[in-house]
PDBML (XML) file of the C-alpha atoms, coordinates in Angstrom:
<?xml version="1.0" encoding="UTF-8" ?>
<PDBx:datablock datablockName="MODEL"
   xmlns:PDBx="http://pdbml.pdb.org/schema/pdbx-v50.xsd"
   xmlns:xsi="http://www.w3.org/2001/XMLSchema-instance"
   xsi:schemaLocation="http://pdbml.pdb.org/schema/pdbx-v50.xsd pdbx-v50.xsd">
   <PDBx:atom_siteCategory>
      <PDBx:atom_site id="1">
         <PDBx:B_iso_or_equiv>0.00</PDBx:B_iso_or_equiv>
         <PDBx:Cartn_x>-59.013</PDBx:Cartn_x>
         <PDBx:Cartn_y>-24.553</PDBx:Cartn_y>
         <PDBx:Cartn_z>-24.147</PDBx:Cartn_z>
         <PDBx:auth_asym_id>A</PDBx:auth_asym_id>
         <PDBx:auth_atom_id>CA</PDBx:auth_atom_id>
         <PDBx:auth_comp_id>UNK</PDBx:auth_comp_id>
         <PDBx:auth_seq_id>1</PDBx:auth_seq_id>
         <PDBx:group_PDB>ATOM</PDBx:group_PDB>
         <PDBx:label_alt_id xsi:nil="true" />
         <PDBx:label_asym_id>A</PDBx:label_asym_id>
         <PDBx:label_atom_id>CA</PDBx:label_atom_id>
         <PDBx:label_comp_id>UNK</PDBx:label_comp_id>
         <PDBx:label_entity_id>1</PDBx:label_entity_id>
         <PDBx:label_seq_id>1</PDBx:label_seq_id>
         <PDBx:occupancy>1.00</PDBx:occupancy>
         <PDBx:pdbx_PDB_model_num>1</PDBx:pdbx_PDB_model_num>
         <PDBx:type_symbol>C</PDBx:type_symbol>
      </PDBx:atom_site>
      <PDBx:atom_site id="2">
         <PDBx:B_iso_or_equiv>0.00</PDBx:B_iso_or_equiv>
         <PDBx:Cartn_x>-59.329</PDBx:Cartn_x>
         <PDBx:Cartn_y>-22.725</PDBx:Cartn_y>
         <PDBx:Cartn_z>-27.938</PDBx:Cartn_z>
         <PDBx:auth_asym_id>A</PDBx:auth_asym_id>
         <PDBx:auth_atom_id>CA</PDBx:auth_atom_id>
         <PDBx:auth_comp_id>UNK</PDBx:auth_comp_id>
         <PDBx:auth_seq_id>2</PDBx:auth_seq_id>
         <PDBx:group_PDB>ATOM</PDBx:group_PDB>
         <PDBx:label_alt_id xsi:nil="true" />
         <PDBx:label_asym_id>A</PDBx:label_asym_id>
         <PDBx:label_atom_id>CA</PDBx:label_atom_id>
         <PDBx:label_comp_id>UNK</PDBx:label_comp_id>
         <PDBx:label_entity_id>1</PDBx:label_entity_id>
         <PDBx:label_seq_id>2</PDBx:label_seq_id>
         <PDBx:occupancy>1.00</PDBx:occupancy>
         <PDBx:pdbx_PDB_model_num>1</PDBx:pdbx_PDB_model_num>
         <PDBx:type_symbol>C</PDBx:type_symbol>
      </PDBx:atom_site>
      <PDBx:atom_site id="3">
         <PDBx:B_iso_or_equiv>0.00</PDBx:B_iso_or_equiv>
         <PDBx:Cartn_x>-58.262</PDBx:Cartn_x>
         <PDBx:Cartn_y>-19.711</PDBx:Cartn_y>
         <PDBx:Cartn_z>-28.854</PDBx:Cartn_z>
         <PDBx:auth_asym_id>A</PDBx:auth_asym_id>
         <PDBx:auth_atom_id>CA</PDBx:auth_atom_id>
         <PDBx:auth_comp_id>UNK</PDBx:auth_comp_id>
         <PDBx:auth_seq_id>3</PDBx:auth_seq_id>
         <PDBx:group_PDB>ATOM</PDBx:group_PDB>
         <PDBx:label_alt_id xsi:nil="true" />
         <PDBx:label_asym_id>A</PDBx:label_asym_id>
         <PDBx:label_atom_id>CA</PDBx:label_atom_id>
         <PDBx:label_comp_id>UNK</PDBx:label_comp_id>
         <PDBx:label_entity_id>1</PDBx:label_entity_id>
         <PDBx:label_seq_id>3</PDBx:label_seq_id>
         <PDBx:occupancy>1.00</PDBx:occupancy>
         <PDBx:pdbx_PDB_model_num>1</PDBx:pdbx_PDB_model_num>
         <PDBx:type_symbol>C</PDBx:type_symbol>
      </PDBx:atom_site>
      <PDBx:atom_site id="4">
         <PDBx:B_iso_or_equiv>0.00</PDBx:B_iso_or_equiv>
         <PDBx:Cartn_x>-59.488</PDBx:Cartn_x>
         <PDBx:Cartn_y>-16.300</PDBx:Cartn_y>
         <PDBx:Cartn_z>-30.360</PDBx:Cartn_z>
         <PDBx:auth_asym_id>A</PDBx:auth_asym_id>
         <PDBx:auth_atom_id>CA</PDBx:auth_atom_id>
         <PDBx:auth_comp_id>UNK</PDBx:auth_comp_id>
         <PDBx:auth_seq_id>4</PDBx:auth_seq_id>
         <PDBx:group_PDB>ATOM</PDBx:group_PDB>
         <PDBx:label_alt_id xsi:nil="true" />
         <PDBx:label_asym_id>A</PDBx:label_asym_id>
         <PDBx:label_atom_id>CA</PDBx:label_atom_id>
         <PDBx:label_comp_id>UNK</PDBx:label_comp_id>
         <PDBx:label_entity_id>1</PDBx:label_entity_id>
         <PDBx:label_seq_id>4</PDBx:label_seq_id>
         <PDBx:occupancy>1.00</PDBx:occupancy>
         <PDBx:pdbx_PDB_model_num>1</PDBx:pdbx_PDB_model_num>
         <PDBx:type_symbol>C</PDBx:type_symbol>
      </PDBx:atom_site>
      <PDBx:atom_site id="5">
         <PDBx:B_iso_or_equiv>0.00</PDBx:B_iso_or_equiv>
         <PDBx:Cartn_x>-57.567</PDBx:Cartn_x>
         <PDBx:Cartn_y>-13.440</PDBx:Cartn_y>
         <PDBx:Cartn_z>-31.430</PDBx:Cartn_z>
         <PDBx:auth_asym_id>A</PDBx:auth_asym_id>
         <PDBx:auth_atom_id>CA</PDBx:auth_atom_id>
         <PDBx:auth_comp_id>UNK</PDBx:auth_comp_id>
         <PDBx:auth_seq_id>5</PDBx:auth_seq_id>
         <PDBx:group_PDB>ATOM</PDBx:group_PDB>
         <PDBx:label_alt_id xsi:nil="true" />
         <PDBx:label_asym_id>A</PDBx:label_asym_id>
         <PDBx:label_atom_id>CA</PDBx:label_atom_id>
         <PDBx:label_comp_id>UNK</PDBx:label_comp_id>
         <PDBx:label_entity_id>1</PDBx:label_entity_id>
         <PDBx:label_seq_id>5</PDBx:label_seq_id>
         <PDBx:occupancy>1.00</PDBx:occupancy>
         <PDBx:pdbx_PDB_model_num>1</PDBx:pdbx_PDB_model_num>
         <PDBx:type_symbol>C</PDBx:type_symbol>
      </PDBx:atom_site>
      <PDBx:atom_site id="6">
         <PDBx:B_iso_or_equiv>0.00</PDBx:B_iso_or_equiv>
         <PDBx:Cartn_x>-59.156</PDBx:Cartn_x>
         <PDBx:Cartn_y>-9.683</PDBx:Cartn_y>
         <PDBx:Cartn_z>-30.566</PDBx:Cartn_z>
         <PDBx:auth_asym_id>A</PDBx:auth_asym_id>
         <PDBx:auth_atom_id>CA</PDBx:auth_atom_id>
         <PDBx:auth_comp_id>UNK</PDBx:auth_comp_id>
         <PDBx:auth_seq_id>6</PDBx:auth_seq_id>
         <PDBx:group_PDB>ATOM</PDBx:group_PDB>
         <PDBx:label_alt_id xsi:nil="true" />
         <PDBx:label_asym_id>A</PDBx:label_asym_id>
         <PDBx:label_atom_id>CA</PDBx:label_atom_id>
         <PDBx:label_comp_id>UNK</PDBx:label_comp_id>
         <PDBx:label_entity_id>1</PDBx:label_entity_id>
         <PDBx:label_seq_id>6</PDBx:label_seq_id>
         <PDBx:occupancy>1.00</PDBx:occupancy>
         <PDBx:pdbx_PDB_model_num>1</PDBx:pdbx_PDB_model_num>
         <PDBx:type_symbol>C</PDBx:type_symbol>
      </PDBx:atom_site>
      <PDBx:atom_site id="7">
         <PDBx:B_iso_or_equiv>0.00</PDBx:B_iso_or_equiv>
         <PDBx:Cartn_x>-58.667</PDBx:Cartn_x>
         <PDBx:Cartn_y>-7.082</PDBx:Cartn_y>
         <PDBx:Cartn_z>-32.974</PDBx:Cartn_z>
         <PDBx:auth_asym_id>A</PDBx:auth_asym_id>
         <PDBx:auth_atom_id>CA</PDBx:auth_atom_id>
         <PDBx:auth_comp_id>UNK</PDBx:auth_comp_id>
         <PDBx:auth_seq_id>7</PDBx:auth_seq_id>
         <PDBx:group_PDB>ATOM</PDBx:group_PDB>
         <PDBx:label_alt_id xsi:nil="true" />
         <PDBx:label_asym_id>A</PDBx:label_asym_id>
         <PDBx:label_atom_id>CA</PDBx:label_atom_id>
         <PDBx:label_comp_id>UNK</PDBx:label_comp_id>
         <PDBx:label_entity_id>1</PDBx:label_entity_id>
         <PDBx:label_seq_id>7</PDBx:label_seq_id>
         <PDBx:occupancy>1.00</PDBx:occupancy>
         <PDBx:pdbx_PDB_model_num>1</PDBx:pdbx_PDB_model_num>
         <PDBx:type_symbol>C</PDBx:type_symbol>
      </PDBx:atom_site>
      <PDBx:atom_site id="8">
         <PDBx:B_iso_or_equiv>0.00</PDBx:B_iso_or_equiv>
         <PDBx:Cartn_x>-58.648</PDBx:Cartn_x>
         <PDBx:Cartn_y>-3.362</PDBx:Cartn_y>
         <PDBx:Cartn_z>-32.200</PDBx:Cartn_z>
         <PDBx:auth_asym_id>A</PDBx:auth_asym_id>
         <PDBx:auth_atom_id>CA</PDBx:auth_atom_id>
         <PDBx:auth_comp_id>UNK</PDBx:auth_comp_id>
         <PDBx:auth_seq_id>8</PDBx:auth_seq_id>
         <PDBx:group_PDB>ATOM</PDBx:group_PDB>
         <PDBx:label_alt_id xsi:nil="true" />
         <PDBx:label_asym_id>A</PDBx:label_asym_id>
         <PDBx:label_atom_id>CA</PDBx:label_atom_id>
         <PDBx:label_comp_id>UNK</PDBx:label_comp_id>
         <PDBx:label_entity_id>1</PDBx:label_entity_id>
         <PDBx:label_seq_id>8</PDBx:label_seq_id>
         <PDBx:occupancy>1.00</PDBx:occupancy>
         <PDBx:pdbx_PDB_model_num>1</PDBx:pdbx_PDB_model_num>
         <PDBx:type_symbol>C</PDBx:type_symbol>
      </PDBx:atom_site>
      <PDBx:atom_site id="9">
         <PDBx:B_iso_or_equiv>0.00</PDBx:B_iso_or_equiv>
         <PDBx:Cartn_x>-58.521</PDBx:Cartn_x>
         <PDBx:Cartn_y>-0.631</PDBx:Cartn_y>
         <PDBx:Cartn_z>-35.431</PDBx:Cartn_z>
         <PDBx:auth_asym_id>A</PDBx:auth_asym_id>
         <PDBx:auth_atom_id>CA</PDBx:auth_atom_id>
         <PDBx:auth_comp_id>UNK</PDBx:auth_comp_id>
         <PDBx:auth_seq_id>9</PDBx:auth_seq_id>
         <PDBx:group_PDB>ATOM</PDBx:group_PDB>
         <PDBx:label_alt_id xsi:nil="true" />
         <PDBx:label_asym_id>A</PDBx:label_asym_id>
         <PDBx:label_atom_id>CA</PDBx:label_atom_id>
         <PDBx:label_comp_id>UNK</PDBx:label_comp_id>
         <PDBx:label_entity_id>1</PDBx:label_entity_id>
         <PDBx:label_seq_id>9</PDBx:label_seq_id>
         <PDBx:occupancy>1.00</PDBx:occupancy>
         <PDBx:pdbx_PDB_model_num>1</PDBx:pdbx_PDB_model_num>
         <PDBx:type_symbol>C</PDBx:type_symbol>
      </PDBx:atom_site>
      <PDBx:atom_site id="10">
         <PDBx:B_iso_or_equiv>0.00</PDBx:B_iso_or_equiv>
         <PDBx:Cartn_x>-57.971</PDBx:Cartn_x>
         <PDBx:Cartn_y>3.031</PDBx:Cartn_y>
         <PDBx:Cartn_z>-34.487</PDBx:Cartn_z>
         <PDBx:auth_asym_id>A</PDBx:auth_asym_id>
         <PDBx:auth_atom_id>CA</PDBx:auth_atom_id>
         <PDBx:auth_comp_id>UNK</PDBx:auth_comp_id>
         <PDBx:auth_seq_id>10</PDBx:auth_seq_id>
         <PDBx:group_PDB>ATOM</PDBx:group_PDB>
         <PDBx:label_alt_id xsi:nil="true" />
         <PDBx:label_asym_id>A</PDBx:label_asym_id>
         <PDBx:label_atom_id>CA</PDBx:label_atom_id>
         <PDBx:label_comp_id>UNK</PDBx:label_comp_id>
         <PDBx:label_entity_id>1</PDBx:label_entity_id>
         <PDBx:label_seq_id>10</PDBx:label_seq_id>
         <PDBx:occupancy>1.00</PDBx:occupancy>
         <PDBx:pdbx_PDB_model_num>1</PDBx:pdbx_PDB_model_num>
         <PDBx:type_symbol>C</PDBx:type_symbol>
      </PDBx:atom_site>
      <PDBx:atom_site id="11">
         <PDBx:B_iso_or_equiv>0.00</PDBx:B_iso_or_equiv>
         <PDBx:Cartn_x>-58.967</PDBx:Cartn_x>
         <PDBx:Cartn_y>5.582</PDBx:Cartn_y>
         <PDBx:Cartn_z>-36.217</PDBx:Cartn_z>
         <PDBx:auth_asym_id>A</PDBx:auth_asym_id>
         <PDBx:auth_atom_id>CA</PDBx:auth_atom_id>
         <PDBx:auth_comp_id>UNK</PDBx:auth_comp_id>
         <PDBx:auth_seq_id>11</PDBx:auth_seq_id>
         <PDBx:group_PDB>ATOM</PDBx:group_PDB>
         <PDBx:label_alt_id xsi:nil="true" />
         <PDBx:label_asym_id>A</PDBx:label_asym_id>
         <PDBx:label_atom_id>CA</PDBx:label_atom_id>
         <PDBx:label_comp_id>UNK</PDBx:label_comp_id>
         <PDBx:label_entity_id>1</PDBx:label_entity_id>
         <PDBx:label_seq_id>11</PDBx:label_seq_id>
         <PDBx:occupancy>1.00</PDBx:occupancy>
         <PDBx:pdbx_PDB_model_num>1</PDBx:pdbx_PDB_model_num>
         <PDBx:type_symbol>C</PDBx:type_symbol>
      </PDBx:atom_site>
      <PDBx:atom_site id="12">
         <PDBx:B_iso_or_equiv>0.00</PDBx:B_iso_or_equiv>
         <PDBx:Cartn_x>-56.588</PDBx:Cartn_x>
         <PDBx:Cartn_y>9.203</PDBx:Cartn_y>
         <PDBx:Cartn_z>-35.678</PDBx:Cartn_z>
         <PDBx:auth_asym_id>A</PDBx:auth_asym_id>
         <PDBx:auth_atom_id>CA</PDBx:auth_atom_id>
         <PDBx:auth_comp_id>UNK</PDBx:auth_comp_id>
         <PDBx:auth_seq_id>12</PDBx:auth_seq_id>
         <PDBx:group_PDB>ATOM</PDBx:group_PDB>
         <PDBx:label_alt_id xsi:nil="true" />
         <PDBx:label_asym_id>A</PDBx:label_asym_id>
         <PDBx:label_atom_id>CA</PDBx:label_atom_id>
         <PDBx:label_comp_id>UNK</PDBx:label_comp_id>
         <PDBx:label_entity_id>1</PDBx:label_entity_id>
         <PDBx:label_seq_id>12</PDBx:label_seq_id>
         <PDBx:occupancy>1.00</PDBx:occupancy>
         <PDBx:pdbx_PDB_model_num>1</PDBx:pdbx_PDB_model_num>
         <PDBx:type_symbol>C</PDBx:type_symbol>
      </PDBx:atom_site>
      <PDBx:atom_site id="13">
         <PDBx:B_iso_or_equiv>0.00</PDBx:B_iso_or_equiv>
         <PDBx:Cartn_x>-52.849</PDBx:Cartn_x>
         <PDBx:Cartn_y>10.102</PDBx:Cartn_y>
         <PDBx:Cartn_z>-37.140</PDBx:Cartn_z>
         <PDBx:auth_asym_id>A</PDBx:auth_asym_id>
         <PDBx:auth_atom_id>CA</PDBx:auth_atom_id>
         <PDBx:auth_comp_id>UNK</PDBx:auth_comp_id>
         <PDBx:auth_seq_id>13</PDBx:auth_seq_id>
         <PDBx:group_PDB>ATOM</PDBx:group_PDB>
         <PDBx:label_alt_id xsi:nil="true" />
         <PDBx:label_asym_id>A</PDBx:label_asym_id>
         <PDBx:label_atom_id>CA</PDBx:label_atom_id>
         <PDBx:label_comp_id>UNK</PDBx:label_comp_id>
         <PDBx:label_entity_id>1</PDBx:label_entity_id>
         <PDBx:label_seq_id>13</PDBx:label_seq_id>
         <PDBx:occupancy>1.00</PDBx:occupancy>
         <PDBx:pdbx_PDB_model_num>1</PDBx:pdbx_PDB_model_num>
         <PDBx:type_symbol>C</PDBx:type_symbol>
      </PDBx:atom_site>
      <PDBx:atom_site id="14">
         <PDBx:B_iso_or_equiv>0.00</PDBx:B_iso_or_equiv>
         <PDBx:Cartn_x>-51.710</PDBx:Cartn_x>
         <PDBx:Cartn_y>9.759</PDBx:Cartn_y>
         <PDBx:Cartn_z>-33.330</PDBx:Cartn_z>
         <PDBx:auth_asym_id>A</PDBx:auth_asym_id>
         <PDBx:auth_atom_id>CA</PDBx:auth_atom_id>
         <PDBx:auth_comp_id>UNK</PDBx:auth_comp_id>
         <PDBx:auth_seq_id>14</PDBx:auth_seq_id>
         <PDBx:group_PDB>ATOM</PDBx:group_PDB>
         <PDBx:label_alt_id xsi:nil="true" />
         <PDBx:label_asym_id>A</PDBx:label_asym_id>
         <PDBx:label_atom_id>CA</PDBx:label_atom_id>
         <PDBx:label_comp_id>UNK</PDBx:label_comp_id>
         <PDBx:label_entity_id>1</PDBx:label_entity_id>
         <PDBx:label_seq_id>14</PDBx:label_seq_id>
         <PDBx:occupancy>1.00</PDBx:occupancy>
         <PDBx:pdbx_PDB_model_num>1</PDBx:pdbx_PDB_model_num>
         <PDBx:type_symbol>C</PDBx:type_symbol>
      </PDBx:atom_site>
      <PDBx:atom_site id="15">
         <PDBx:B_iso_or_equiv>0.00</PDBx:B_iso_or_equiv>
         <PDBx:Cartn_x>-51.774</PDBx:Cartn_x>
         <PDBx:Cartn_y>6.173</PDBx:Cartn_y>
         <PDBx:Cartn_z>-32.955</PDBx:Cartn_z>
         <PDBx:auth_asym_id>A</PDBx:auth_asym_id>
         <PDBx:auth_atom_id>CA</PDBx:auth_atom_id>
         <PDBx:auth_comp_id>UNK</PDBx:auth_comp_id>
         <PDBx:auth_seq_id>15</PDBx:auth_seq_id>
         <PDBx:group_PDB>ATOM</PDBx:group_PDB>
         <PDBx:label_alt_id xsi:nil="true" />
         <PDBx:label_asym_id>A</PDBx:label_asym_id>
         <PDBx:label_atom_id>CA</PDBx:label_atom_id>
         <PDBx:label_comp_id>UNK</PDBx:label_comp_id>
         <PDBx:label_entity_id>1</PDBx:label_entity_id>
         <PDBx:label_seq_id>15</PDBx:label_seq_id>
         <PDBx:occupancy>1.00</PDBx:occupancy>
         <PDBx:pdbx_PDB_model_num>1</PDBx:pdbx_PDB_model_num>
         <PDBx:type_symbol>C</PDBx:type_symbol>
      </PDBx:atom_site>
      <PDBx:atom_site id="16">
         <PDBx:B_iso_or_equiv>0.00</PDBx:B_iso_or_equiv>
         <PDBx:Cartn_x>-48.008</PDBx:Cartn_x>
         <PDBx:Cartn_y>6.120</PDBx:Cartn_y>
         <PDBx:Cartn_z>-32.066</PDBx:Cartn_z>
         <PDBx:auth_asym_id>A</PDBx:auth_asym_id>
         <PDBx:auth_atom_id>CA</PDBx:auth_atom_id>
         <PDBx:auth_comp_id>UNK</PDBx:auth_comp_id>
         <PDBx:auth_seq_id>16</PDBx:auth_seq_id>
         <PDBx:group_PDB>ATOM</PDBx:group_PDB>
         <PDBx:label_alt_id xsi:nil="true" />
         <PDBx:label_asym_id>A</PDBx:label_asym_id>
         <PDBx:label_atom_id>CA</PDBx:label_atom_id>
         <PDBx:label_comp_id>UNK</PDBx:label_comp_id>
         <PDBx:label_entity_id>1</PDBx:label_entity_id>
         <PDBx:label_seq_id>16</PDBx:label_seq_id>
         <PDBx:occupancy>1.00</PDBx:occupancy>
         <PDBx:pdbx_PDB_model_num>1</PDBx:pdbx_PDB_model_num>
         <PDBx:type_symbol>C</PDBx:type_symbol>
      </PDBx:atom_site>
      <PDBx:atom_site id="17">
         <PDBx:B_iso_or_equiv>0.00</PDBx:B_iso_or_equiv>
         <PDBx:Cartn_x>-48.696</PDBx:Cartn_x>
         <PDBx:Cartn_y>8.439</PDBx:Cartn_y>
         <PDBx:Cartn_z>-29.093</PDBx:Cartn_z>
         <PDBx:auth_asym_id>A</PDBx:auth_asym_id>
         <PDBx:auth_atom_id>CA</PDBx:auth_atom_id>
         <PDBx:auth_comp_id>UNK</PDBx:auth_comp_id>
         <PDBx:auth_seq_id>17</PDBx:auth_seq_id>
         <PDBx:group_PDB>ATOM</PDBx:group_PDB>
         <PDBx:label_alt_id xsi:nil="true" />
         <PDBx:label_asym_id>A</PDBx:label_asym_id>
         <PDBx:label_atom_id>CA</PDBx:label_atom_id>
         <PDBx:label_comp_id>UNK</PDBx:label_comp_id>
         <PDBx:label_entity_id>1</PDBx:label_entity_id>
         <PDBx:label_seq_id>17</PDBx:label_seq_id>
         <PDBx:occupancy>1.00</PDBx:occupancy>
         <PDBx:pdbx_PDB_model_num>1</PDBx:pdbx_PDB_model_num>
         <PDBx:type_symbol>C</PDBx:type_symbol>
      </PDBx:atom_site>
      <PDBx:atom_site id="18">
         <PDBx:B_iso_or_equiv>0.00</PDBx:B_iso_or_equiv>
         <PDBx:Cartn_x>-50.601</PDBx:Cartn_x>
         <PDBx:Cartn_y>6.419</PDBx:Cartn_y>
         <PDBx:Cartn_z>-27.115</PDBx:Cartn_z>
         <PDBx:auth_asym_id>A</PDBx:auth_asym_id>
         <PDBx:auth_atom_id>CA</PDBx:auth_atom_id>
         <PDBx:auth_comp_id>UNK</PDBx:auth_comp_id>
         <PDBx:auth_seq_id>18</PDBx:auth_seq_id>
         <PDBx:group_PDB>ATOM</PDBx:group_PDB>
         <PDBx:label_alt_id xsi:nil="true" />
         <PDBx:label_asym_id>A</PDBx:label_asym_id>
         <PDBx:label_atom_id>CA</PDBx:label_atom_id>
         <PDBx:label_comp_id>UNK</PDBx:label_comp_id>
         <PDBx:label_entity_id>1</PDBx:label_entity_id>
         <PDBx:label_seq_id>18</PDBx:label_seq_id>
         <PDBx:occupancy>1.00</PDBx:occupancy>
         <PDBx:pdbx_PDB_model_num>1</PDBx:pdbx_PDB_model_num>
         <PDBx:type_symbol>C</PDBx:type_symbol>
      </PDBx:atom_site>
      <PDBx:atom_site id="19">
         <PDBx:B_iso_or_equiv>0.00</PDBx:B_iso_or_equiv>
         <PDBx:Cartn_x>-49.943</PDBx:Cartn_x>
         <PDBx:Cartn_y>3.483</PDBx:Cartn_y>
         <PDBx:Cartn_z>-24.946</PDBx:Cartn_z>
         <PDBx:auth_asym_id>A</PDBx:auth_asym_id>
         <PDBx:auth_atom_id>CA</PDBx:auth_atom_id>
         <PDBx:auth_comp_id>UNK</PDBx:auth_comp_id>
         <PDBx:auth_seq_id>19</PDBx:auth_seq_id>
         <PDBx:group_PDB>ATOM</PDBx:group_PDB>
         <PDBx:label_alt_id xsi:nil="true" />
         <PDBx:label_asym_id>A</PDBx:label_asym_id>
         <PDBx:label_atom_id>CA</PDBx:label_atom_id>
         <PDBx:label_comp_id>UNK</PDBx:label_comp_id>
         <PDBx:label_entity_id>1</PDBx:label_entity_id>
         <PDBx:label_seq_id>19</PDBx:label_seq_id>
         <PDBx:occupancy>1.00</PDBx:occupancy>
         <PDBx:pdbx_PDB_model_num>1</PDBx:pdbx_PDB_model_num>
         <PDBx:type_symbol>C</PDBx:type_symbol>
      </PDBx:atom_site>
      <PDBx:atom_site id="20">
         <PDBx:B_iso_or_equiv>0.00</PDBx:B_iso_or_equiv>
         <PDBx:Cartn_x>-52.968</PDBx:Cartn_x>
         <PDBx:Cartn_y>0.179</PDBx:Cartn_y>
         <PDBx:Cartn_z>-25.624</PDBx:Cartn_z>
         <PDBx:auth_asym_id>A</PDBx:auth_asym_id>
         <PDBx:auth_atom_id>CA</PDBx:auth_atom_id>
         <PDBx:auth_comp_id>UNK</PDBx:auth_comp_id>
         <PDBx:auth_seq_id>20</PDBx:auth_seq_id>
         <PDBx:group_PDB>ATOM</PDBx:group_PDB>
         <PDBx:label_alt_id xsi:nil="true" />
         <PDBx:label_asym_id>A</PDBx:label_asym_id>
         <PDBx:label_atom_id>CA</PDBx:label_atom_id>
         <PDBx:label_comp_id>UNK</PDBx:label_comp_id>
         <PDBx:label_entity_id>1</PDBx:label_entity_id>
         <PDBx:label_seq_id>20</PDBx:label_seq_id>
         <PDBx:occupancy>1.00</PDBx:occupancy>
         <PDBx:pdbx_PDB_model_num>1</PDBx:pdbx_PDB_model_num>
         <PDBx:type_symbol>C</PDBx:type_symbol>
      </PDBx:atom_site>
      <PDBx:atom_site id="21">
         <PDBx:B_iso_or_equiv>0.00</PDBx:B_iso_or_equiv>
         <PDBx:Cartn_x>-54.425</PDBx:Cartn_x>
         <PDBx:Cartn_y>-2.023</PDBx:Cartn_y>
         <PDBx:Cartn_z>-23.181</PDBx:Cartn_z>
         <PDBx:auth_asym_id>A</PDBx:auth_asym_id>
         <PDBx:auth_atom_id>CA</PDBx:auth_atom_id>
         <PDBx:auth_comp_id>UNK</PDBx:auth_comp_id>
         <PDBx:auth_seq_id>21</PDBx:auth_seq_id>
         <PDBx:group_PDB>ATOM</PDBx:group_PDB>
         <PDBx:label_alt_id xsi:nil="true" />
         <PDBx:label_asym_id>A</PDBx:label_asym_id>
         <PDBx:label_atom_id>CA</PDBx:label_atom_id>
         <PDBx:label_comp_id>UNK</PDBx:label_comp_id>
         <PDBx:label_entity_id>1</PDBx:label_entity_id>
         <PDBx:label_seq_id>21</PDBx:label_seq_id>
         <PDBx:occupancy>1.00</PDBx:occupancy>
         <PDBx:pdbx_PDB_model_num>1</PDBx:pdbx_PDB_model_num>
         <PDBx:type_symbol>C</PDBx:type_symbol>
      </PDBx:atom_site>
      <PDBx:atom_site id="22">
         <PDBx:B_iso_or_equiv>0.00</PDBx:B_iso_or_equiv>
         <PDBx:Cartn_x>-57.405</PDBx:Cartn_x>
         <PDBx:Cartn_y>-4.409</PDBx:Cartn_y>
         <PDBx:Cartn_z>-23.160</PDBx:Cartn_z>
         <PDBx:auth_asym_id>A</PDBx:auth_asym_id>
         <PDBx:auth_atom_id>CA</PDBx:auth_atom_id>
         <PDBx:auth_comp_id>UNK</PDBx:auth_comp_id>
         <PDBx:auth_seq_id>22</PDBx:auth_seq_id>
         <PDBx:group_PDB>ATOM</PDBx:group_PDB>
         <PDBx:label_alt_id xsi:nil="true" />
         <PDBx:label_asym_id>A</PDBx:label_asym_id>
         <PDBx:label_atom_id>CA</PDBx:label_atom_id>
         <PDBx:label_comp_id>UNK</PDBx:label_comp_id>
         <PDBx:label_entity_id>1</PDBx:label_entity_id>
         <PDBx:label_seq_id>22</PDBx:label_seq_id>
         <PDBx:occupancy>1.00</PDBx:occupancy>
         <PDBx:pdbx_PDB_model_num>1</PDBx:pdbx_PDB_model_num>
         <PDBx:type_symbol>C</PDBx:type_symbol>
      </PDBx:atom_site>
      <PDBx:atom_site id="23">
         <PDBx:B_iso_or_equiv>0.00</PDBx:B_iso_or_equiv>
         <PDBx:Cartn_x>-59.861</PDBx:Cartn_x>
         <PDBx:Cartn_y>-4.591</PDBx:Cartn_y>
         <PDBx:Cartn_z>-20.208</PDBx:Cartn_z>
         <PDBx:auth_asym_id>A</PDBx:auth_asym_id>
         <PDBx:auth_atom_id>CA</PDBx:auth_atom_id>
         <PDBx:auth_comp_id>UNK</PDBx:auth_comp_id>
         <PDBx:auth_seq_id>23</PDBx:auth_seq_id>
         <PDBx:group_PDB>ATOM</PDBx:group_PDB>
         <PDBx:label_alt_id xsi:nil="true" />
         <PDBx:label_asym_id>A</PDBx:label_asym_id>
         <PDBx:label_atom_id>CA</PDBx:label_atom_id>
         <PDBx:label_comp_id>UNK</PDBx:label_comp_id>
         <PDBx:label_entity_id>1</PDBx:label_entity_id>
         <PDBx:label_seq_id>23</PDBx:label_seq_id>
         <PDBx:occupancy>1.00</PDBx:occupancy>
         <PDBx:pdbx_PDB_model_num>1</PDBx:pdbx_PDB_model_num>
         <PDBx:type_symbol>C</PDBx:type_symbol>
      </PDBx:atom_site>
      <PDBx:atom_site id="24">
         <PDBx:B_iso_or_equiv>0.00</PDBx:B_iso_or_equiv>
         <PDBx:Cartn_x>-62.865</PDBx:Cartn_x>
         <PDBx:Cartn_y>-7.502</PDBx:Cartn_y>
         <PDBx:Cartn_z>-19.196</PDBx:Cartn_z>
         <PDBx:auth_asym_id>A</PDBx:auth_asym_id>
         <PDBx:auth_atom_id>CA</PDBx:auth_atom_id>
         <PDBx:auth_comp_id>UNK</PDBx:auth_comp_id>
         <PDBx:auth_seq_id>24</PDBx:auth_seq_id>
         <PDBx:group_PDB>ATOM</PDBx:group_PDB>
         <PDBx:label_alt_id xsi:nil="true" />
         <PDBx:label_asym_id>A</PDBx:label_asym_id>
         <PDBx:label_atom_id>CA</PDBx:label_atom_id>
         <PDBx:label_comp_id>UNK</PDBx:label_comp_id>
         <PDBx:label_entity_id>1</PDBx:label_entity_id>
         <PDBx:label_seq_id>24</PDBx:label_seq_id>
         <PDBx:occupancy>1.00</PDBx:occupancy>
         <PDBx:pdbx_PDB_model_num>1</PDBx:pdbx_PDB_model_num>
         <PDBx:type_symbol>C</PDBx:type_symbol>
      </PDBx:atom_site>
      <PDBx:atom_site id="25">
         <PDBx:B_iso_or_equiv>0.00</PDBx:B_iso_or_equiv>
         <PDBx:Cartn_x>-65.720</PDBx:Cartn_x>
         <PDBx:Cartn_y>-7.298</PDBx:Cartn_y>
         <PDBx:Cartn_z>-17.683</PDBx:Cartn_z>
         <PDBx:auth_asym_id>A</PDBx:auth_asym_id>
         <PDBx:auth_atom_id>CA</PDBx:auth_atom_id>
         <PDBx:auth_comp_id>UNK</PDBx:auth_comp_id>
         <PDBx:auth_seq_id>25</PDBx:auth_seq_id>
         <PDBx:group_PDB>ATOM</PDBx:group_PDB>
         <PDBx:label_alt_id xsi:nil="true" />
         <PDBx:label_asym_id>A</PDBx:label_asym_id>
         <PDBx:label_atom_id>CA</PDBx:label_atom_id>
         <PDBx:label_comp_id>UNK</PDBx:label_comp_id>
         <PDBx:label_entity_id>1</PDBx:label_entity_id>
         <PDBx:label_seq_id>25</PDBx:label_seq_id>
         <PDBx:occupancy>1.00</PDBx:occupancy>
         <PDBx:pdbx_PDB_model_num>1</PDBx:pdbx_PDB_model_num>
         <PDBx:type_symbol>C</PDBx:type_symbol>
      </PDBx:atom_site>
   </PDBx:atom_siteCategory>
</PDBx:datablock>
């Protein structure tokens, strides 16, 4: 029932390029 928020930094100049997604396992 609580909450966390996931953070993801990149590292690169073509950040913009690129489409994100998050996986499980």
């Amino acid at each position: 029932g609580g909450s966390l928020r996931l953070s993801c930094a990149a590292s690169g100049r073509s950040f913009s390029s690129y489409h994100l997604a998050w996986f499980r396992q």
